[in-house]
PDB file of N, CA and C in Angstrom:
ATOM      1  N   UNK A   1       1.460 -31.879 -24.765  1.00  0.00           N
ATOM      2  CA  UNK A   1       1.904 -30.619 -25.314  1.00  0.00           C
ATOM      3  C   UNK A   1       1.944 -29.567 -24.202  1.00  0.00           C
ATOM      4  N   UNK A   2       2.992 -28.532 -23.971  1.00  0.00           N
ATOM      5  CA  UNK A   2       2.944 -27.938 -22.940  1.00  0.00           C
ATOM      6  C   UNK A   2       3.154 -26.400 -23.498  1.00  0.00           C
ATOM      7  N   UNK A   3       2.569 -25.590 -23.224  1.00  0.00           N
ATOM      8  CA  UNK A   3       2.339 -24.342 -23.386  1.00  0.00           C
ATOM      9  C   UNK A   3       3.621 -22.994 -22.825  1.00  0.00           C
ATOM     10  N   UNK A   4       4.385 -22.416 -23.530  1.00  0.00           N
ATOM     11  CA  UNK A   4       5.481 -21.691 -22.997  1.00  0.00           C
ATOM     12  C   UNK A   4       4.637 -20.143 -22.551  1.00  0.00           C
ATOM     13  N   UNK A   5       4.538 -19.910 -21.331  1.00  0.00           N
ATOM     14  CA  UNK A   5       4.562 -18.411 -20.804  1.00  0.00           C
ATOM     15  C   UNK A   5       5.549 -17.268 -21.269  1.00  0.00           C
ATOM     16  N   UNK A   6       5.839 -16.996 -22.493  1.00  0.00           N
ATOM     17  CA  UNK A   6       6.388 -16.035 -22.471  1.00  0.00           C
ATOM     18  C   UNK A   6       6.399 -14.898 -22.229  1.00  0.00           C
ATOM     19  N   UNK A   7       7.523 -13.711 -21.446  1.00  0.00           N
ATOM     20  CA  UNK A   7       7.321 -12.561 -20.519  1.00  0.00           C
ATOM     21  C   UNK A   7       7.371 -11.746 -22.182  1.00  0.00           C
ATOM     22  N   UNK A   8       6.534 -10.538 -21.797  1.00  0.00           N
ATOM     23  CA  UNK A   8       6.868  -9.604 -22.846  1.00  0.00           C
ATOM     24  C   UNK A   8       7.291  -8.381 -22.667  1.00  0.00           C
ATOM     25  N   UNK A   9       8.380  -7.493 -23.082  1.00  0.00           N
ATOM     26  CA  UNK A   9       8.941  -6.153 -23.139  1.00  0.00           C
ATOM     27  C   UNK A   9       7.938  -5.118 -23.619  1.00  0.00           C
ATOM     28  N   UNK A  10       7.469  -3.974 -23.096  1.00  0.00           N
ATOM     29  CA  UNK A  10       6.338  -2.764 -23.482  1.00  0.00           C
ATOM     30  C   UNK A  10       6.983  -1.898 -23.076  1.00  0.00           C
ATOM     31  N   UNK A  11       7.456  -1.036 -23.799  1.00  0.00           N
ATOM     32  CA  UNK A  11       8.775   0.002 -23.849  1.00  0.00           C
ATOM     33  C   UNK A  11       7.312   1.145 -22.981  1.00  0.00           C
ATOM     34  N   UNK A  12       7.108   1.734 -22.006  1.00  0.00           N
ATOM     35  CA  UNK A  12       6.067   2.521 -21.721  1.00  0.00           C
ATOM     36  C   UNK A  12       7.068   4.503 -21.127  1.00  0.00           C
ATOM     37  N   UNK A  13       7.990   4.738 -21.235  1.00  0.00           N
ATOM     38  CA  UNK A  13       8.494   5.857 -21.229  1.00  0.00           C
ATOM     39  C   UNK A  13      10.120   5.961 -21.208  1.00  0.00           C
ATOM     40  N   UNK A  14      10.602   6.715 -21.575  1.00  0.00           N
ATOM     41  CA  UNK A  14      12.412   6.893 -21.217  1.00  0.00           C
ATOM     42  C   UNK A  14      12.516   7.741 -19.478  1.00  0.00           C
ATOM     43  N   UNK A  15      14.100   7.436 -19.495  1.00  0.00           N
ATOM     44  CA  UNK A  15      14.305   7.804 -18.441  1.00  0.00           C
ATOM     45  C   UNK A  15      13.954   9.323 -18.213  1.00  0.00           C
ATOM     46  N   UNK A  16      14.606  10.011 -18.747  1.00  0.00           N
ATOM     47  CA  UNK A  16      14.164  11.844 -18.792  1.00  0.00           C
ATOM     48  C   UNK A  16      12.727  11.570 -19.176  1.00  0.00           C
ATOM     49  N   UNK A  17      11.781  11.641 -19.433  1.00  0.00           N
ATOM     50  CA  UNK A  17      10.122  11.457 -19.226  1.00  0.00           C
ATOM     51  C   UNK A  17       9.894  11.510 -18.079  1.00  0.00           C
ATOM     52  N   UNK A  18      10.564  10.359 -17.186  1.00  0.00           N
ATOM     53  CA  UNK A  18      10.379  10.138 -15.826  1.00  0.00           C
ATOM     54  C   UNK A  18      10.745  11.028 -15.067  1.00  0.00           C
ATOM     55  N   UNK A  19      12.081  11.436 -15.139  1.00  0.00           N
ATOM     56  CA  UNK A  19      12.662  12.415 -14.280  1.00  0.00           C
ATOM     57  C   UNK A  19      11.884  13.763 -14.105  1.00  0.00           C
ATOM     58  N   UNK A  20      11.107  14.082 -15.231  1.00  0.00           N
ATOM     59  CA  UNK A  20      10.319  15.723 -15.371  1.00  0.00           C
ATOM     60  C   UNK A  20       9.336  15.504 -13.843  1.00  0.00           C
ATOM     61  N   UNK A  21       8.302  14.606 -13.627  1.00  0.00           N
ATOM     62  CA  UNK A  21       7.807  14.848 -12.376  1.00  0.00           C
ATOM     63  C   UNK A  21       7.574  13.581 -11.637  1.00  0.00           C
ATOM     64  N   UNK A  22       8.982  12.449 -11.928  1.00  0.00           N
ATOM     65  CA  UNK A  22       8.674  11.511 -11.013  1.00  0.00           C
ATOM     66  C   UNK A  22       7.847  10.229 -11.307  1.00  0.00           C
ATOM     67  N   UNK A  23       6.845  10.898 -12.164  1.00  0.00           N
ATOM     68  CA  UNK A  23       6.066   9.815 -12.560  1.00  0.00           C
ATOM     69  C   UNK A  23       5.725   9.385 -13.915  1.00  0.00           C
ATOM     70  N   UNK A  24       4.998   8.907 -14.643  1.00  0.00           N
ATOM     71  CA  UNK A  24       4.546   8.467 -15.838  1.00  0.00           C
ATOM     72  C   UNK A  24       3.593   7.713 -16.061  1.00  0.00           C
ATOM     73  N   UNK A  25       2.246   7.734 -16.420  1.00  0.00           N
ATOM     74  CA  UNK A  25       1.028   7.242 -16.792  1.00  0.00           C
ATOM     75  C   UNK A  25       1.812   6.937 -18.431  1.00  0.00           C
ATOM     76  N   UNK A  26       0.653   5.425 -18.444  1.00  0.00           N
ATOM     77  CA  UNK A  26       0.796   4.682 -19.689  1.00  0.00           C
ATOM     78  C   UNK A  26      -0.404   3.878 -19.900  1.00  0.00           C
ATOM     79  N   UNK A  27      -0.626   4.005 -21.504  1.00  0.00           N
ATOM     80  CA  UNK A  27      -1.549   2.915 -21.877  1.00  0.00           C
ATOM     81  C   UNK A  27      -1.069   1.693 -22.245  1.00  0.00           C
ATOM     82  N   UNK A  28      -0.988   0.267 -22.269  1.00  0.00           N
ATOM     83  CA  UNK A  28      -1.034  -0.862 -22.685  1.00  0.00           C
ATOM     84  C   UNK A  28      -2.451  -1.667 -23.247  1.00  0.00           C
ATOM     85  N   UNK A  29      -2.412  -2.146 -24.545  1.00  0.00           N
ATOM     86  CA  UNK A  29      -3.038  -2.694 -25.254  1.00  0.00           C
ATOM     87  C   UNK A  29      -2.928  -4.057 -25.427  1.00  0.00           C
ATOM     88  N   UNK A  30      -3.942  -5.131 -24.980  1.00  0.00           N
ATOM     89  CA  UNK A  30      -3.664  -6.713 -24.595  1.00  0.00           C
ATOM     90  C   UNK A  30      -4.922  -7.019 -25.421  1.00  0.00           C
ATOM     91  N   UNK A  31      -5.292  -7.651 -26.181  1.00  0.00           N
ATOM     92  CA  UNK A  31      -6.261  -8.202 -26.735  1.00  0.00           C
ATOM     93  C   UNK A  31      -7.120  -7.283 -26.777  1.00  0.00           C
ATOM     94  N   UNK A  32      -6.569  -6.174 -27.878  1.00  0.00           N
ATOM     95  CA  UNK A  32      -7.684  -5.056 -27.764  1.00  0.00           C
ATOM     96  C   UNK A  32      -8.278  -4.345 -26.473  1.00  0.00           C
ATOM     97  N   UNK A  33      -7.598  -4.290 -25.107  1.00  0.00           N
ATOM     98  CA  UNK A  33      -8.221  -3.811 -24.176  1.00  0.00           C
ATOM     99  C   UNK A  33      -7.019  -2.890 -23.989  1.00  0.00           C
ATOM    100  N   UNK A  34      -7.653  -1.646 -23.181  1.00  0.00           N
ATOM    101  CA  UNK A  34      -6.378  -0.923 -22.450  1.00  0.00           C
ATOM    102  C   UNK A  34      -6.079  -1.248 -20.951  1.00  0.00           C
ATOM    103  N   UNK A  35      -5.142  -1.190 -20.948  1.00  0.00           N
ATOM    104  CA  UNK A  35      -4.868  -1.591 -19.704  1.00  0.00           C
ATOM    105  C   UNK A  35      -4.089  -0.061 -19.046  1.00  0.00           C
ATOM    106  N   UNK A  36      -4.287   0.268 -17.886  1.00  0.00           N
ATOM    107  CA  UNK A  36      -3.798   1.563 -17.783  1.00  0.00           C
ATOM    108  C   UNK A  36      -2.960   1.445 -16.248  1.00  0.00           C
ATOM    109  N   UNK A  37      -1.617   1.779 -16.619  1.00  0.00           N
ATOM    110  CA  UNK A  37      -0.553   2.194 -15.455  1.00  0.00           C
ATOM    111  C   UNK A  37       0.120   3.135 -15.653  1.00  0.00           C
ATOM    112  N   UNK A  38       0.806   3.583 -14.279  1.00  0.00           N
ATOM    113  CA  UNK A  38       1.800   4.612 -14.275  1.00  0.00           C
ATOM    114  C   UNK A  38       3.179   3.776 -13.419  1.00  0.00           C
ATOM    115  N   UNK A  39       4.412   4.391 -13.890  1.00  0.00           N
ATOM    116  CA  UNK A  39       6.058   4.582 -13.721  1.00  0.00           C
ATOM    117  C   UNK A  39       5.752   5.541 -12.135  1.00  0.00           C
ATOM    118  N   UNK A  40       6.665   5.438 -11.222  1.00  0.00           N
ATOM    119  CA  UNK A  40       7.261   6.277 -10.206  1.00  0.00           C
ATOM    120  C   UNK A  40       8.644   5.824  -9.885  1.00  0.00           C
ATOM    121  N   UNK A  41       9.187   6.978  -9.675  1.00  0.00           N
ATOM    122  CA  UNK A  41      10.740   6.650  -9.312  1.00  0.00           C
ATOM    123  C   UNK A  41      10.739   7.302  -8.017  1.00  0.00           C
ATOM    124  N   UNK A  42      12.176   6.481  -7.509  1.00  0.00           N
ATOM    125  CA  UNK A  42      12.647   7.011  -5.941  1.00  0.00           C
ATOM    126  C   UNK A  42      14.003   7.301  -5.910  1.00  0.00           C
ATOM    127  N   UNK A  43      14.943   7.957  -6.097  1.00  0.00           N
ATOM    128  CA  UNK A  43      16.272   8.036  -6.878  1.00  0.00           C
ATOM    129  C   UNK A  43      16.485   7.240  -7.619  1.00  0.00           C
ATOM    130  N   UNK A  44      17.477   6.311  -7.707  1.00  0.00           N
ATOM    131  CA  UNK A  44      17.540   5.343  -8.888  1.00  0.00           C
ATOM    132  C   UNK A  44      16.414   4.185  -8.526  1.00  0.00           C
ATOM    133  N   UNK A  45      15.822   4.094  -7.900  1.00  0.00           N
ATOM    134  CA  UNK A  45      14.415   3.361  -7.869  1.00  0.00           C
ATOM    135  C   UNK A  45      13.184   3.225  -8.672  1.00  0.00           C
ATOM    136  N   UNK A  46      12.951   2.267  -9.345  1.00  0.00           N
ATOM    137  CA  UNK A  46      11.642   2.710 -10.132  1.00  0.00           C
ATOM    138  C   UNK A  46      10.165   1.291  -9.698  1.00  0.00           C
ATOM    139  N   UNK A  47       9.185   2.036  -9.837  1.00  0.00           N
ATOM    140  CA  UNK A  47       8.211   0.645  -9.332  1.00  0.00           C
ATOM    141  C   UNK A  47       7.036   1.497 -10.364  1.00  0.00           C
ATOM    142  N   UNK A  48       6.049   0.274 -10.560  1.00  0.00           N
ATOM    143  CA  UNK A  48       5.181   0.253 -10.960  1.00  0.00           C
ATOM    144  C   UNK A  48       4.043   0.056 -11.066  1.00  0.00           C
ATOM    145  N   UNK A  49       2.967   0.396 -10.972  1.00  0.00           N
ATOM    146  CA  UNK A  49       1.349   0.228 -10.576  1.00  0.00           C
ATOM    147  C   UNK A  49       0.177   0.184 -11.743  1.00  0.00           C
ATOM    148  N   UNK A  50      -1.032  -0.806 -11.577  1.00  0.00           N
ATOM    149  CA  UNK A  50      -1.833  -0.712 -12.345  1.00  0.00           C
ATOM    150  C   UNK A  50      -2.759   0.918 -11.833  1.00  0.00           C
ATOM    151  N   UNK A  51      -3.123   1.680 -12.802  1.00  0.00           N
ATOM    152  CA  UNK A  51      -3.777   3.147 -12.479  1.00  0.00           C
ATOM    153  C   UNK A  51      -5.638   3.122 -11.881  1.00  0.00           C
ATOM    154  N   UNK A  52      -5.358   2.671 -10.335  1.00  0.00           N
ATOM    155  CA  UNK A  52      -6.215   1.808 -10.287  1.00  0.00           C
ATOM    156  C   UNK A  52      -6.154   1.633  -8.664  1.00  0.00           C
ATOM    157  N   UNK A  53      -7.106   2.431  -7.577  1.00  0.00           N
ATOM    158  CA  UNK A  53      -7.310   2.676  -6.391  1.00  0.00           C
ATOM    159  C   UNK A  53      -8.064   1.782  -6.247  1.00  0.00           C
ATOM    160  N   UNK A  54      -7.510   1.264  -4.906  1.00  0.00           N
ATOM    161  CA  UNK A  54      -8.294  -0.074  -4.557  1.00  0.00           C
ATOM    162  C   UNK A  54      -9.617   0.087  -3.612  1.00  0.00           C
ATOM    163  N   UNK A  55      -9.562   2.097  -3.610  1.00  0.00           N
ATOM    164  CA  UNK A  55     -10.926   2.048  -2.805  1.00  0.00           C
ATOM    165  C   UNK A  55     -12.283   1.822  -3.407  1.00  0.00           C
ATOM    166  N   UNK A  56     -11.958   2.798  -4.585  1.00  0.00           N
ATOM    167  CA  UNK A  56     -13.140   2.782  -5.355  1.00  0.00           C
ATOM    168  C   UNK A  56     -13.189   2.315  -6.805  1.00  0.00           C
ATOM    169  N   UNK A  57     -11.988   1.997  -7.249  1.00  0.00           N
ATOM    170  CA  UNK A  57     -11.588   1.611  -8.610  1.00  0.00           C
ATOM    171  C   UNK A  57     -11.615   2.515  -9.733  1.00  0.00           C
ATOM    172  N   UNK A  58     -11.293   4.054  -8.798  1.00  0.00           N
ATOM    173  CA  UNK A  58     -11.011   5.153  -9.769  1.00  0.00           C
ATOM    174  C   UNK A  58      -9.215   5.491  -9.989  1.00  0.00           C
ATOM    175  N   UNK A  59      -9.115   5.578 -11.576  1.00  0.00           N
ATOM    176  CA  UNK A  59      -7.641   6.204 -11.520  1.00  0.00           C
ATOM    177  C   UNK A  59      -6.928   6.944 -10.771  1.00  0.00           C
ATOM    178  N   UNK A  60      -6.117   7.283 -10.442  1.00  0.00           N
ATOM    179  CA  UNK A  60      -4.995   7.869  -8.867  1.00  0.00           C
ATOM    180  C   UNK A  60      -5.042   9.349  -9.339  1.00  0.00           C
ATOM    181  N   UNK A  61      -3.999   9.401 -10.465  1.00  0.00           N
ATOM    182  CA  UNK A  61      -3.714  11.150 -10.830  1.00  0.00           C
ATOM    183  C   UNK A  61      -4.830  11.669 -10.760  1.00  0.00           C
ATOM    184  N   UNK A  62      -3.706  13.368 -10.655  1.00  0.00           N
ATOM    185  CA  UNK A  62      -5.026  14.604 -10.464  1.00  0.00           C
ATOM    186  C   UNK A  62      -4.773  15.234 -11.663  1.00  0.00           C
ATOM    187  N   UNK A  63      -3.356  15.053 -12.454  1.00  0.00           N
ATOM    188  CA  UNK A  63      -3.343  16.104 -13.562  1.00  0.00           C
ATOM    189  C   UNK A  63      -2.327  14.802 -14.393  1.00  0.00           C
ATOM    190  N   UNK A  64      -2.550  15.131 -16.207  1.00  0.00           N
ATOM    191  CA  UNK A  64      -1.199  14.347 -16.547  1.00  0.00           C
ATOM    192  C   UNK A  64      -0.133  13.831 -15.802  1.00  0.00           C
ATOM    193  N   UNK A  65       0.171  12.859 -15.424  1.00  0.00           N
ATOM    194  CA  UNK A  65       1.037  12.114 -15.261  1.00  0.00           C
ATOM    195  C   UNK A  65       1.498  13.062 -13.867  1.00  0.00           C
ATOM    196  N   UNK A  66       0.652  13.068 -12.906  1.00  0.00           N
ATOM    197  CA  UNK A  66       0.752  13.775 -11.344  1.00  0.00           C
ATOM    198  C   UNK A  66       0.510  12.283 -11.449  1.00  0.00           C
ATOM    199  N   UNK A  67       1.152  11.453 -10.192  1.00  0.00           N
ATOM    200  CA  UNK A  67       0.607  10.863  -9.319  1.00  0.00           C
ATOM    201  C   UNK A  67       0.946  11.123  -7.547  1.00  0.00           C
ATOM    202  N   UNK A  68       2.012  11.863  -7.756  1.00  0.00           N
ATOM    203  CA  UNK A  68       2.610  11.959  -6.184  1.00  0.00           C
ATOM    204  C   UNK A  68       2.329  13.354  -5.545  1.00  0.00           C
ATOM    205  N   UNK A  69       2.585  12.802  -3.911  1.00  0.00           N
ATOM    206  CA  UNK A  69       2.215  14.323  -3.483  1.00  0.00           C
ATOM    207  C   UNK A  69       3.130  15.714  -3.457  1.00  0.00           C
ATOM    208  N   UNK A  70       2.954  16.279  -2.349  1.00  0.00           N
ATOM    209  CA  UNK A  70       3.959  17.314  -3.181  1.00  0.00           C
ATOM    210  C   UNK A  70       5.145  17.398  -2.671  1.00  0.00           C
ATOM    211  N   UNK A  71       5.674  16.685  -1.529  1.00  0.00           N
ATOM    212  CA  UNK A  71       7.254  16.421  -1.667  1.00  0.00           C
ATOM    213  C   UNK A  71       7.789  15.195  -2.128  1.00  0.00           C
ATOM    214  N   UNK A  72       7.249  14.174  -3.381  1.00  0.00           N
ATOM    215  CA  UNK A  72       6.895  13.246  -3.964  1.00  0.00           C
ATOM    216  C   UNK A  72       7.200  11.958  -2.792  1.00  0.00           C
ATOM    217  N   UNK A  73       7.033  11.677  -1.928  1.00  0.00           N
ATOM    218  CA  UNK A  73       7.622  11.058  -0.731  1.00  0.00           C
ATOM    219  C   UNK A  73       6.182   9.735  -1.156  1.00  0.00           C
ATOM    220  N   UNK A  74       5.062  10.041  -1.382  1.00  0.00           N
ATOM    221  CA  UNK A  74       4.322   8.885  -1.407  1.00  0.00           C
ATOM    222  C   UNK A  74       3.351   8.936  -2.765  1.00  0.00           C
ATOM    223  N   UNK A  75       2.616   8.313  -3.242  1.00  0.00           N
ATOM    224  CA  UNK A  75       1.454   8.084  -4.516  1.00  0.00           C
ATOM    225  C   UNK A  75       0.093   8.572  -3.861  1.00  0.00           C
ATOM    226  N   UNK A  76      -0.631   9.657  -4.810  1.00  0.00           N
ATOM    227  CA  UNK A  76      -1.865   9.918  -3.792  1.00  0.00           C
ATOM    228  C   UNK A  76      -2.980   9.957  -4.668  1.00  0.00           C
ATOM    229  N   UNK A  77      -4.200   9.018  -4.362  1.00  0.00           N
ATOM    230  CA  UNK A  77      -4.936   9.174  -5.213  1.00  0.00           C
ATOM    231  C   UNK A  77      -5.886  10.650  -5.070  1.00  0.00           C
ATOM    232  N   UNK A  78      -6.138  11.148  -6.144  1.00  0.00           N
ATOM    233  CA  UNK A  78      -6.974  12.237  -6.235  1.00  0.00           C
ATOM    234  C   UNK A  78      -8.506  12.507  -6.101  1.00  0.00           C
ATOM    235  N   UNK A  79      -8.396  10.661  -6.101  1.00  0.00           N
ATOM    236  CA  UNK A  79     -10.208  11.229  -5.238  1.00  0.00           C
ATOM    237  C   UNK A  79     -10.383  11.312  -4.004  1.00  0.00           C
ATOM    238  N   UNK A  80      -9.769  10.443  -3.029  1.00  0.00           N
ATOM    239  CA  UNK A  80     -10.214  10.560  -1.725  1.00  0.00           C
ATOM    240  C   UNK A  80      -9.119  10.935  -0.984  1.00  0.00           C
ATOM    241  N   UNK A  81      -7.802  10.840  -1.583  1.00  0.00           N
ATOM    242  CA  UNK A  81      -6.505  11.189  -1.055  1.00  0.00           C
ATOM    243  C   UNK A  81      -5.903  10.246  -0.166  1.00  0.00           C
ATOM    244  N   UNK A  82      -6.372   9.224  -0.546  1.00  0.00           N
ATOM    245  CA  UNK A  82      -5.329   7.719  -0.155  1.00  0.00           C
ATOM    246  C   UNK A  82      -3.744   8.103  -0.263  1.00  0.00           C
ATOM    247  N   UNK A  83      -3.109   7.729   0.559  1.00  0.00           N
ATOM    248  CA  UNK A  83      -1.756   7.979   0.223  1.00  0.00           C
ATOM    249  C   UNK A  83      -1.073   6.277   0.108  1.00  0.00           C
ATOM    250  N   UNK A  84      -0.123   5.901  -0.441  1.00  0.00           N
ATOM    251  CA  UNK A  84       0.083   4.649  -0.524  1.00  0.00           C
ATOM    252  C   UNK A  84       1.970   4.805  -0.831  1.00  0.00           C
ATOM    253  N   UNK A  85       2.736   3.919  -0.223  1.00  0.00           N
ATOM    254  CA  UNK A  85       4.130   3.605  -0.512  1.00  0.00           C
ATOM    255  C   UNK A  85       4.558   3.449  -1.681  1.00  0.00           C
ATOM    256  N   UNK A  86       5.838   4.281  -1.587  1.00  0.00           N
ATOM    257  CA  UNK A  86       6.432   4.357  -3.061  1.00  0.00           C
ATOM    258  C   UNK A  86       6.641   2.658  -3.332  1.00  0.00           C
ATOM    259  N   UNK A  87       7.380   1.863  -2.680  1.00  0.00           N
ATOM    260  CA  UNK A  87       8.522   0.774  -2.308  1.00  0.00           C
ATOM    261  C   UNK A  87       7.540  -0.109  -2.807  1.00  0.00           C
ATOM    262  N   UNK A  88       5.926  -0.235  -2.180  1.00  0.00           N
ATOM    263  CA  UNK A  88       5.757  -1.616  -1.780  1.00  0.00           C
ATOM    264  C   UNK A  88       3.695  -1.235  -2.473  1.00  0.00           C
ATOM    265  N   UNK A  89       3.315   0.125  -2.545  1.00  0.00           N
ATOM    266  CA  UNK A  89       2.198   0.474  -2.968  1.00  0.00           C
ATOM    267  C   UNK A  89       1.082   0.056  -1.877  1.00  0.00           C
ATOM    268  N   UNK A  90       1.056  -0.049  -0.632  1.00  0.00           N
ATOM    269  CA  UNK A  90       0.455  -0.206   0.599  1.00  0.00           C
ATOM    270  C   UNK A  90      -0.030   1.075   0.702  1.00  0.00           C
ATOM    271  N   UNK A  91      -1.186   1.017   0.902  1.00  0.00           N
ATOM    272  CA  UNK A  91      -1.944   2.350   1.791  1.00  0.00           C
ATOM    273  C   UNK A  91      -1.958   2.477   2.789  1.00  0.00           C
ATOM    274  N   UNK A  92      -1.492   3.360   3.255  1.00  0.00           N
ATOM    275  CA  UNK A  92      -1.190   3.949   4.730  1.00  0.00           C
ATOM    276  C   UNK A  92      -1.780   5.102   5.569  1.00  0.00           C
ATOM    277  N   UNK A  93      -2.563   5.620   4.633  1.00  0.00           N
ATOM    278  CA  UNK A  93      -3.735   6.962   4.822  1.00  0.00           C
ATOM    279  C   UNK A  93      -4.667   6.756   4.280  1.00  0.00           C
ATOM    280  N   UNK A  94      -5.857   7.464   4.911  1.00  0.00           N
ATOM    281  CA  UNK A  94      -7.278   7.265   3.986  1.00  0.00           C
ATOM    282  C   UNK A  94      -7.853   6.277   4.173  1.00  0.00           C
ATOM    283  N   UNK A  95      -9.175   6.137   2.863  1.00  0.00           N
ATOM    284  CA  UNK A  95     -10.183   5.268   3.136  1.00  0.00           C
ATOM    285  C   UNK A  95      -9.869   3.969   3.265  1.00  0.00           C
ATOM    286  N   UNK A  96      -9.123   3.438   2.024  1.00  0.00           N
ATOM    287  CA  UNK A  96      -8.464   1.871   1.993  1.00  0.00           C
ATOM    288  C   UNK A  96      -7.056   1.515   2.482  1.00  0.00           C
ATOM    289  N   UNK A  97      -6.671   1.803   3.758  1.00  0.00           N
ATOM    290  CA  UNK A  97      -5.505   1.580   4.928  1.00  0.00           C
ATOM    291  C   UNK A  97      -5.424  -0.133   4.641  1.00  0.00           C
ATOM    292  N   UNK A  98      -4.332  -0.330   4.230  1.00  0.00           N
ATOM    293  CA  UNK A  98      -3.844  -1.785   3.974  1.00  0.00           C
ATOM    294  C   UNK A  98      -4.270  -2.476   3.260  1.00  0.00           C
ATOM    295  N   UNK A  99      -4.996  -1.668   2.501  1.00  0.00           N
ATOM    296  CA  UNK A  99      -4.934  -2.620   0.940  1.00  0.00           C
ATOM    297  C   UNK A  99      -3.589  -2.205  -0.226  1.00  0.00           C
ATOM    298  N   UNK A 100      -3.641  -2.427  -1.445  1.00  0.00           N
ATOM    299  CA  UNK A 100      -2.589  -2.495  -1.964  1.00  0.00           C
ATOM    300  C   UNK A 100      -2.692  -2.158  -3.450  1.00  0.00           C
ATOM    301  N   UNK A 101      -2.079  -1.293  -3.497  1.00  0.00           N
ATOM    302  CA  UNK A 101      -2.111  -1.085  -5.757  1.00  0.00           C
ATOM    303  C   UNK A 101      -1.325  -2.285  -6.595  1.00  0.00           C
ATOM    304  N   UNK A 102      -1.795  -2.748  -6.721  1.00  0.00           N
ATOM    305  CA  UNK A 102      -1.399  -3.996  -8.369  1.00  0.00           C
ATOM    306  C   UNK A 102      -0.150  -3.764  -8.726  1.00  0.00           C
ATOM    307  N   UNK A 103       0.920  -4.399  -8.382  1.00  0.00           N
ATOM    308  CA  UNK A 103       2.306  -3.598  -8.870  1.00  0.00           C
ATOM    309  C   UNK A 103       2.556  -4.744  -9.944  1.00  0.00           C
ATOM    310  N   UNK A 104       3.012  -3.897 -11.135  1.00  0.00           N
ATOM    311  CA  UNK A 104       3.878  -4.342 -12.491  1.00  0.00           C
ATOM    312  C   UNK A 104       5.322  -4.862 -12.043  1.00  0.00           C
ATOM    313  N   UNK A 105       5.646  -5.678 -12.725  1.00  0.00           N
ATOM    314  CA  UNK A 105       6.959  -5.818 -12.789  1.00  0.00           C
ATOM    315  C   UNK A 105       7.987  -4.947 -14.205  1.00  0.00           C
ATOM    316  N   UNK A 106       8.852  -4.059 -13.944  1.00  0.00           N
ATOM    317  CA  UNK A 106       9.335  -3.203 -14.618  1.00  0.00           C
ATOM    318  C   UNK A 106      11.250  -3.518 -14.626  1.00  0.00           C
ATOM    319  N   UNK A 107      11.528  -2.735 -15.540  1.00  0.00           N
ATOM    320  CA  UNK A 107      12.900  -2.710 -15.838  1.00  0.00           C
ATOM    321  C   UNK A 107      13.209  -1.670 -16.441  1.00  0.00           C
ATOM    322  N   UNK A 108      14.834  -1.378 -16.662  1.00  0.00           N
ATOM    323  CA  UNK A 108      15.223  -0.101 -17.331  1.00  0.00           C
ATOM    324  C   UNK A 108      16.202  -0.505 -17.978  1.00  0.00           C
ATOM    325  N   UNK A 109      16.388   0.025 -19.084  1.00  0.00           N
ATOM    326  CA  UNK A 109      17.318  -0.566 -20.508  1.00  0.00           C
ATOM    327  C   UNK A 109      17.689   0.573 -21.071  1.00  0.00           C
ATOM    328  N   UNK A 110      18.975   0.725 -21.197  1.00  0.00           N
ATOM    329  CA  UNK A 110      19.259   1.920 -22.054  1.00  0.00           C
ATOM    330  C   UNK A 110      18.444   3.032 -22.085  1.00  0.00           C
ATOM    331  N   UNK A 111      18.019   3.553 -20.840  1.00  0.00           N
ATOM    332  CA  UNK A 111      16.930   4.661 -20.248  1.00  0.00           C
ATOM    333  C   UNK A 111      15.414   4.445 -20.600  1.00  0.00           C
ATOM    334  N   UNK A 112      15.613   3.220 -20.696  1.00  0.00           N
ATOM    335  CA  UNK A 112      13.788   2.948 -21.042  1.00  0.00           C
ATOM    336  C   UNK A 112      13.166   2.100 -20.776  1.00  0.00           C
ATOM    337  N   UNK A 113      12.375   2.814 -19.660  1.00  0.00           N
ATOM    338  CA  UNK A 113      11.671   1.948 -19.241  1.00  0.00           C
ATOM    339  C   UNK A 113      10.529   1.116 -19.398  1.00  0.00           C
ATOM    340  N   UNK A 114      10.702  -0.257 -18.988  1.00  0.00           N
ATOM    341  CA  UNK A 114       9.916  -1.295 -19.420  1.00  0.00           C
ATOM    342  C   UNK A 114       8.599  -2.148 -18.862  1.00  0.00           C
ATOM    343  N   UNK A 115       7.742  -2.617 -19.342  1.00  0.00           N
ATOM    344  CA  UNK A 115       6.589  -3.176 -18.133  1.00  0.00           C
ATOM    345  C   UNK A 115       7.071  -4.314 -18.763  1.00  0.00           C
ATOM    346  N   UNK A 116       7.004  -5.281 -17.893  1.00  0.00           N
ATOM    347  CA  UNK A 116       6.540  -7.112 -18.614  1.00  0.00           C
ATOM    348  C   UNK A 116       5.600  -7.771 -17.936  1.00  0.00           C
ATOM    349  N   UNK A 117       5.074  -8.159 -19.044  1.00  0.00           N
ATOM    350  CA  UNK A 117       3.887  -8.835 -18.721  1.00  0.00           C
ATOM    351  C   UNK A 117       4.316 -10.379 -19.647  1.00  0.00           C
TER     352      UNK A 117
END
């Protein structure tokens, strides 16, 4: 008997959501647990991260759905001020330099964007 992996669709914000500041924090619910990420876009670019610094294993944002800095050019966490790549979620400043944020695999559908898991 062989077991099918099926991917699943989690509708987690629309496109205009995103556009207001770039980013979007979301909860996901898996066997009763939350699971917590945020949306960032780069013009028509979008990537995705578990909400979840690999220095200390504290959430990134500083305010609702802030995750970027202030010419949104990179993701910055708000405790120690890790800065990390939009593209690829590599840290490139700060305490944890070359480690990496958990990236989701995402999509966009009729302006809405999607996590699958």
């Amino acid at each position: 008997m062989t077991t099918e992996n099926k991917q699943r669709l989690f509708p987690v914000c629309t496109q205009n959501e995103l556009n207001v500041l770039n980013s979007k924090e979301f909860v996901l619910y898996q066997n009763n647990r939350p699971y917590f990420g945020f949306v960032v876009q780069k013009g028509e670019e979008i990537f995705a991260y578990a909400n979840n610094c690999p220095h200390q294993g504290r959430m990134l944002q500083w305010k609702p759905d802030r995750f970027l800095n202030k010419d949104a050019s990179k993701i910055m966490c708000a405790a120690h001020g890790a800065m990390f790549e939009l593209h690829t979620g590599i840290c490139d400043a700060g305490p944890c330099v070359g480690k990496q944020l958990n990236s989701l695999k995402c999509v966009r559908e009729n302006d809405v964007i999607q996590i699958i898991l």
